[in-house]
PDB file of N, CA and C in Angstrom:
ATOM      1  N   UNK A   1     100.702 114.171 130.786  1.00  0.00           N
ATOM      2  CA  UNK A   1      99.780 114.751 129.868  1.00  0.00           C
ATOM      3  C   UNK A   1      98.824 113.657 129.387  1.00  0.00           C
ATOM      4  N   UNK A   2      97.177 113.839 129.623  1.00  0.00           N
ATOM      5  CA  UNK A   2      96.480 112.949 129.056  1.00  0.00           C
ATOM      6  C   UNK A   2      95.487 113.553 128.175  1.00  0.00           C
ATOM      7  N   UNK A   3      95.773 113.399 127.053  1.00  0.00           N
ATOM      8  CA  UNK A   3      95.648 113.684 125.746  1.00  0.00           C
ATOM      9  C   UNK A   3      93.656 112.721 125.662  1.00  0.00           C
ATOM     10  N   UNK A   4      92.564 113.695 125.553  1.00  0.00           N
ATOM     11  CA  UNK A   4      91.548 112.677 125.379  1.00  0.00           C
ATOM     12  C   UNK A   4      90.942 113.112 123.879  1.00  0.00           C
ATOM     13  N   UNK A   5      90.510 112.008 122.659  1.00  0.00           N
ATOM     14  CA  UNK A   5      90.100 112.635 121.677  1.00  0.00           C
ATOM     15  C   UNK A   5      88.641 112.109 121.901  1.00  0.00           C
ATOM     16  N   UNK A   6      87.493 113.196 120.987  1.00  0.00           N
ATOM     17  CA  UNK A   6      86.553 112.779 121.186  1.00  0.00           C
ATOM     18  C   UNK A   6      85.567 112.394 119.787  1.00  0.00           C
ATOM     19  N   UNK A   7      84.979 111.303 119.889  1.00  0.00           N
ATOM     20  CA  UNK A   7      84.881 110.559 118.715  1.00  0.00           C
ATOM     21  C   UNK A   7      83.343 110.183 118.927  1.00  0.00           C
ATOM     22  N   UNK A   8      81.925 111.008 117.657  1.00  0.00           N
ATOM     23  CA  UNK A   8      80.862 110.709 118.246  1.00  0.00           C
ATOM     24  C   UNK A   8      80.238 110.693 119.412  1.00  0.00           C
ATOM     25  N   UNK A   9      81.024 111.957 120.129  1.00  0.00           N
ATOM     26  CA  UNK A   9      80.712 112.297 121.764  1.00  0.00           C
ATOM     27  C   UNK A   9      81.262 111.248 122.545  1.00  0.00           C
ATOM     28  N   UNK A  10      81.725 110.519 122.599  1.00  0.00           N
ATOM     29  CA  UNK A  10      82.292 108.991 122.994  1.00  0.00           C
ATOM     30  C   UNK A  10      83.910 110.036 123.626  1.00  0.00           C
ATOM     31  N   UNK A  11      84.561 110.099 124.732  1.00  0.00           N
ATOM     32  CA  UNK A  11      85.503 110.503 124.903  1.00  0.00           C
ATOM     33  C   UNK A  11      86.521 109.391 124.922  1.00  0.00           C
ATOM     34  N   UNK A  12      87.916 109.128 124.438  1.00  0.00           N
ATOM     35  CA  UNK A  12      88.511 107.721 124.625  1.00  0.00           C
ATOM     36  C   UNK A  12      89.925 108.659 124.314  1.00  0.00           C
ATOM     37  N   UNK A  13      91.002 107.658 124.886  1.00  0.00           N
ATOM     38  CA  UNK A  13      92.282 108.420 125.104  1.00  0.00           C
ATOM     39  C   UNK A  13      92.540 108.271 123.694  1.00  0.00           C
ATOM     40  N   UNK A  14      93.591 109.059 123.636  1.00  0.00           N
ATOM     41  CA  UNK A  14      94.499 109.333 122.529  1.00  0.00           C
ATOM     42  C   UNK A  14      95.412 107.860 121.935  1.00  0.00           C
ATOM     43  N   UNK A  15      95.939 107.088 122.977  1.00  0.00           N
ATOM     44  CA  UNK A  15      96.517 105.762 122.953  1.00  0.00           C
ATOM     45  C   UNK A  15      95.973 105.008 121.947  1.00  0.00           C
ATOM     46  N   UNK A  16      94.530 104.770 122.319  1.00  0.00           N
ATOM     47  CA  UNK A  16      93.674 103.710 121.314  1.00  0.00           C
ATOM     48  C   UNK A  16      93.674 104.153 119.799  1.00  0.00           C
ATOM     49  N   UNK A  17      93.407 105.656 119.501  1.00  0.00           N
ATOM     50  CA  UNK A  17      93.417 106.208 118.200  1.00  0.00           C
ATOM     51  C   UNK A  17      95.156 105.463 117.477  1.00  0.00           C
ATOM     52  N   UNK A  18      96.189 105.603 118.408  1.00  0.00           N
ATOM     53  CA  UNK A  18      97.213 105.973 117.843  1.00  0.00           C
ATOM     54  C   UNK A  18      97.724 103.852 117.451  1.00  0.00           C
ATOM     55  N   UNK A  19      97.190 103.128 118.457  1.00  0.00           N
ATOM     56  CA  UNK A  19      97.126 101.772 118.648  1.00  0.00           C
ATOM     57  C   UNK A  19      96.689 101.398 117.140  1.00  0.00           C
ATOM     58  N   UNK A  20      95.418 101.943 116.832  1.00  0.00           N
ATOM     59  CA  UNK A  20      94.541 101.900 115.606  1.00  0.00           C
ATOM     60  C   UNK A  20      95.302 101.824 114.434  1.00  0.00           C
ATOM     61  N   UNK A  21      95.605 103.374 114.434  1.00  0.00           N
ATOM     62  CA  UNK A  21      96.450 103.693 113.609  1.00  0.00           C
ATOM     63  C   UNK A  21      97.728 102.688 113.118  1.00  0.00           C
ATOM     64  N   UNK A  22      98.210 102.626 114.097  1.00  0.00           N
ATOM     65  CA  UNK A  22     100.024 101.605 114.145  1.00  0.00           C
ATOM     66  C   UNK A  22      99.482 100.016 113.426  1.00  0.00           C
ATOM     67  N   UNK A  23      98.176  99.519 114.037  1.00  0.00           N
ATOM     68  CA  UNK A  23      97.827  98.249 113.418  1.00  0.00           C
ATOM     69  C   UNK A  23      97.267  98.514 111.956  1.00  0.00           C
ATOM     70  N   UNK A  24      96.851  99.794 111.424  1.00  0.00           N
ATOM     71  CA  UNK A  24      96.425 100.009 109.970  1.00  0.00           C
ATOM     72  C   UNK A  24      97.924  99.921 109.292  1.00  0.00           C
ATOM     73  N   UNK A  25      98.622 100.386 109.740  1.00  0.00           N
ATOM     74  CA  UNK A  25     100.102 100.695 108.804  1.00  0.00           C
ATOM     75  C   UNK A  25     100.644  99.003 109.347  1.00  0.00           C
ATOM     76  N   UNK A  26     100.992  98.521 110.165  1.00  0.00           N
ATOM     77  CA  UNK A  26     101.211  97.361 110.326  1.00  0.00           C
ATOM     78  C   UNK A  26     100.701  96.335 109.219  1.00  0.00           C
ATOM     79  N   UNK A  27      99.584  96.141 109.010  1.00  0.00           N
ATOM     80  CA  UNK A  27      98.884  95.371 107.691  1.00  0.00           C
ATOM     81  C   UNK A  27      99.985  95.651 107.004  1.00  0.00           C
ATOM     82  N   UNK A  28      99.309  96.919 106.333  1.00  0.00           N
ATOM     83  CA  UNK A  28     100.151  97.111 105.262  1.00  0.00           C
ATOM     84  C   UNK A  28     101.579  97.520 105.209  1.00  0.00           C
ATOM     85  N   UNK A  29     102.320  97.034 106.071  1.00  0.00           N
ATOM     86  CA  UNK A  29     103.512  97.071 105.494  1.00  0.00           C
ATOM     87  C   UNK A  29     103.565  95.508 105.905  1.00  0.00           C
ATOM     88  N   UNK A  30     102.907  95.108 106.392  1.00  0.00           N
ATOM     89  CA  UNK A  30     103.106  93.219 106.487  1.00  0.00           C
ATOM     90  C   UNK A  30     102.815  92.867 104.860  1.00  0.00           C
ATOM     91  N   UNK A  31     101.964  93.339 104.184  1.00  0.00           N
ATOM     92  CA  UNK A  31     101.858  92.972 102.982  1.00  0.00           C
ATOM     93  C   UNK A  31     102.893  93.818 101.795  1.00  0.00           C
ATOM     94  N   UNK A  32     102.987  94.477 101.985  1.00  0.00           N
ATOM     95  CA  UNK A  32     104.202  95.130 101.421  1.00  0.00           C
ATOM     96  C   UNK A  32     105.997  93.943 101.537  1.00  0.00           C
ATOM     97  N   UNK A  33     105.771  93.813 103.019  1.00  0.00           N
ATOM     98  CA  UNK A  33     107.233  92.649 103.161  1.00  0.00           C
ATOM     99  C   UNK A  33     106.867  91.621 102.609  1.00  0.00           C
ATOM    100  N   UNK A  34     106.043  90.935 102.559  1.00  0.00           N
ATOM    101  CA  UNK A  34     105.639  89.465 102.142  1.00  0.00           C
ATOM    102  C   UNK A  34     105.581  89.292 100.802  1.00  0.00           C
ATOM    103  N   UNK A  35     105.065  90.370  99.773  1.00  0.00           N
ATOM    104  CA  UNK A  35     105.533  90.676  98.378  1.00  0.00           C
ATOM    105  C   UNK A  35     106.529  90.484  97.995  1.00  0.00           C
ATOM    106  N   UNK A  36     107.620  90.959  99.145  1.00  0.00           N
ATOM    107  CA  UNK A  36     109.460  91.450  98.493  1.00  0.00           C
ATOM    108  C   UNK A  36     109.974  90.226  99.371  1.00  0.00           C
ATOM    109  N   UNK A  37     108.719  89.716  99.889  1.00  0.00           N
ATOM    110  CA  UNK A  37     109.610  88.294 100.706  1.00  0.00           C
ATOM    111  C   UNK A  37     110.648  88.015 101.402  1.00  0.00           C
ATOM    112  N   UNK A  38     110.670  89.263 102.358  1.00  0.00           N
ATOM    113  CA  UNK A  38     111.326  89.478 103.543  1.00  0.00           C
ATOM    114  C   UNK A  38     111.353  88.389 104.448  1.00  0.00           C
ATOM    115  N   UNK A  39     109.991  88.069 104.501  1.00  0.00           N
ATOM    116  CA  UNK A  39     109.701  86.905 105.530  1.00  0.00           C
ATOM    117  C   UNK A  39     110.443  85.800 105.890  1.00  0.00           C
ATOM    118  N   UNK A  40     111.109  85.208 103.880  1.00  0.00           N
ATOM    119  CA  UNK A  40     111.722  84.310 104.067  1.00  0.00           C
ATOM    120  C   UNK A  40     113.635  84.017 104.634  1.00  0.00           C
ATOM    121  N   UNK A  41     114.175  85.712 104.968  1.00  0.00           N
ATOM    122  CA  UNK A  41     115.360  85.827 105.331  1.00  0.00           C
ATOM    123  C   UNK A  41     115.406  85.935 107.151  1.00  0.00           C
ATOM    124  N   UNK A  42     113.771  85.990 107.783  1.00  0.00           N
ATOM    125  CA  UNK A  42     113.972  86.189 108.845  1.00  0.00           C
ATOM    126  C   UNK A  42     113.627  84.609 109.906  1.00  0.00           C
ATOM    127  N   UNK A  43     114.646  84.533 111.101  1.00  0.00           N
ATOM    128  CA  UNK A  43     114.028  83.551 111.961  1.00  0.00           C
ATOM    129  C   UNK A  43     113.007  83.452 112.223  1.00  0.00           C
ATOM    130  N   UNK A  44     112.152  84.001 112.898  1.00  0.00           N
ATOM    131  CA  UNK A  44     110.812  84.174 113.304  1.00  0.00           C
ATOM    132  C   UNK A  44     109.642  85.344 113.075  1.00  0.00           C
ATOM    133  N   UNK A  45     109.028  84.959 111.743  1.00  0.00           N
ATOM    134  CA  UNK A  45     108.308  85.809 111.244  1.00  0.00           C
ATOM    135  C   UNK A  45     107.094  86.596 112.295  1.00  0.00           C
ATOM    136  N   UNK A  46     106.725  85.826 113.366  1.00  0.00           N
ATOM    137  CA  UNK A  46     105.864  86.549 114.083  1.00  0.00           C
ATOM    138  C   UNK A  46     106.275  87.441 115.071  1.00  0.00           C
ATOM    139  N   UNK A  47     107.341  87.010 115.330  1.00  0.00           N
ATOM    140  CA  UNK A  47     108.201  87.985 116.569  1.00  0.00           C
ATOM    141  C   UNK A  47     108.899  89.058 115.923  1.00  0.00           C
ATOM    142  N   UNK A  48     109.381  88.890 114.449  1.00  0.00           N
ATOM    143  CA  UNK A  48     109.559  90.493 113.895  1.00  0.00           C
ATOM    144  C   UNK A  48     108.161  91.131 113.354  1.00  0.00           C
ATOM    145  N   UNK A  49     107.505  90.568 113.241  1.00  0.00           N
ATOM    146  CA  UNK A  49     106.009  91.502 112.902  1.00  0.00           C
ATOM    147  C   UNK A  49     105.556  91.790 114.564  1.00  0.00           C
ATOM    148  N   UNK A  50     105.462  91.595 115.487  1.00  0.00           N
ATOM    149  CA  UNK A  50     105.432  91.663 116.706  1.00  0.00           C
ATOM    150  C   UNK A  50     106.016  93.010 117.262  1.00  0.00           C
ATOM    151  N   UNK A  51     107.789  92.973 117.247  1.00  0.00           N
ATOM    152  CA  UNK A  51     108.625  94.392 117.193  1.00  0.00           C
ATOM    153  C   UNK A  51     108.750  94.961 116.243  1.00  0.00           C
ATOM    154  N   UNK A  52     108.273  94.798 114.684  1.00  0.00           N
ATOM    155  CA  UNK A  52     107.840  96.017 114.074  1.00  0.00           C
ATOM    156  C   UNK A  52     106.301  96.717 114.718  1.00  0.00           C
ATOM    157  N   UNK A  53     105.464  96.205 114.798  1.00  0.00           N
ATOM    158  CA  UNK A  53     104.442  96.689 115.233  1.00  0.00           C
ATOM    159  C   UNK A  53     104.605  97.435 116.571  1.00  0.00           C
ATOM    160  N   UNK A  54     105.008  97.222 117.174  1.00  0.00           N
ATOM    161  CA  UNK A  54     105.683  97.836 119.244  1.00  0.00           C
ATOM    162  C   UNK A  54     106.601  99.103 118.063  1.00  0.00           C
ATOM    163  N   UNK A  55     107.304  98.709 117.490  1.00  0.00           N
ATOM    164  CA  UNK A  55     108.545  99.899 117.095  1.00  0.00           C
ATOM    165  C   UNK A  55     107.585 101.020 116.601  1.00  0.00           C
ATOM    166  N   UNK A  56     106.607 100.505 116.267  1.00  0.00           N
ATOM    167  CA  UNK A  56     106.079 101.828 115.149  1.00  0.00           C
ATOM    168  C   UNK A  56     104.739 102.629 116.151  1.00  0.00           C
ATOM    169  N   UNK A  57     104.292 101.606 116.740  1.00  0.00           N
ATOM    170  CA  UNK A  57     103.363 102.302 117.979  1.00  0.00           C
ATOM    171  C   UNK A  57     104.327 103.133 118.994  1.00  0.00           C
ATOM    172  N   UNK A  58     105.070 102.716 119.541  1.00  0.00           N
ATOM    173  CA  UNK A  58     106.093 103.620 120.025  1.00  0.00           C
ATOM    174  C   UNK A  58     106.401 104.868 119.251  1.00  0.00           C
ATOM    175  N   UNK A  59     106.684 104.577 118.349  1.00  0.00           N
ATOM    176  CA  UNK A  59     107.419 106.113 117.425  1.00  0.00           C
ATOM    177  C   UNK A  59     105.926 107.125 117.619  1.00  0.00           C
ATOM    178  N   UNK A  60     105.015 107.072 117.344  1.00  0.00           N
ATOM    179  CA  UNK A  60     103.685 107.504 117.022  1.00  0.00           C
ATOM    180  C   UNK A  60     103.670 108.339 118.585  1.00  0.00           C
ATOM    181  N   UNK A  61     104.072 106.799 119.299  1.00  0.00           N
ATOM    182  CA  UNK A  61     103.343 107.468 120.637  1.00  0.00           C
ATOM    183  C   UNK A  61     104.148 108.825 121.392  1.00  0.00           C
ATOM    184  N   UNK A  62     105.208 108.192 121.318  1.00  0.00           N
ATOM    185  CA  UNK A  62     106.530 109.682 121.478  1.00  0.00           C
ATOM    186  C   UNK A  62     106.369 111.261 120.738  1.00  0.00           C
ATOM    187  N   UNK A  63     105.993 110.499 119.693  1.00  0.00           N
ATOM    188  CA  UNK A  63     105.563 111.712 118.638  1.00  0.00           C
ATOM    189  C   UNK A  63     104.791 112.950 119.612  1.00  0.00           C
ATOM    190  N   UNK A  64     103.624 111.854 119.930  1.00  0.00           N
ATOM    191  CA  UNK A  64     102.421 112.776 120.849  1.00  0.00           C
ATOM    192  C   UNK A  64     102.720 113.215 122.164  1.00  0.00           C
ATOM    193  N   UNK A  65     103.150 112.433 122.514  1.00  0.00           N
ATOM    194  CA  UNK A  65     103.462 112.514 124.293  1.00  0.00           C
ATOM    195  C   UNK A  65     104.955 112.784 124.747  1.00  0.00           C
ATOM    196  N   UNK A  66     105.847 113.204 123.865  1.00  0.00           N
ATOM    197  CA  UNK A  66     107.058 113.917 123.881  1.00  0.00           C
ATOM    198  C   UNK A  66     107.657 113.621 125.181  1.00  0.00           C
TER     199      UNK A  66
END
């Protein structure tokens, strides 16, 4: 199933919208952890912001593409 949305007549897959999306909520829950200072209980702060970000684009993407 290829899902196309269309944006200002511009046709572009569904992926990029949902990519978008996952890096808007990504911010902000990066700033949300860094408040409650999560950061400082984990080994490698970029590689869990890395697989949170993959975890949550995934969920999104399943969502759509079942």
């Amino acid at each position: 199933m290829n899902l196309i949305v269309s944006f200002l007549g511009v046709q572009i897959p569904a992926l990029i919208v949902i990519f978008l999306f996952a890096g808007l909520i990504q911010v902000l829950l990066n700033k949300i952890l860094a408040d409650l200072r999560v950061y400082e209980f984990v080994w490698h702060p970029g590689l869990f912001r890395t697989a949170l970000f993959v975890c949550i684009f995934t969920s999104f993407s399943l969502l759509i593409y079942k």
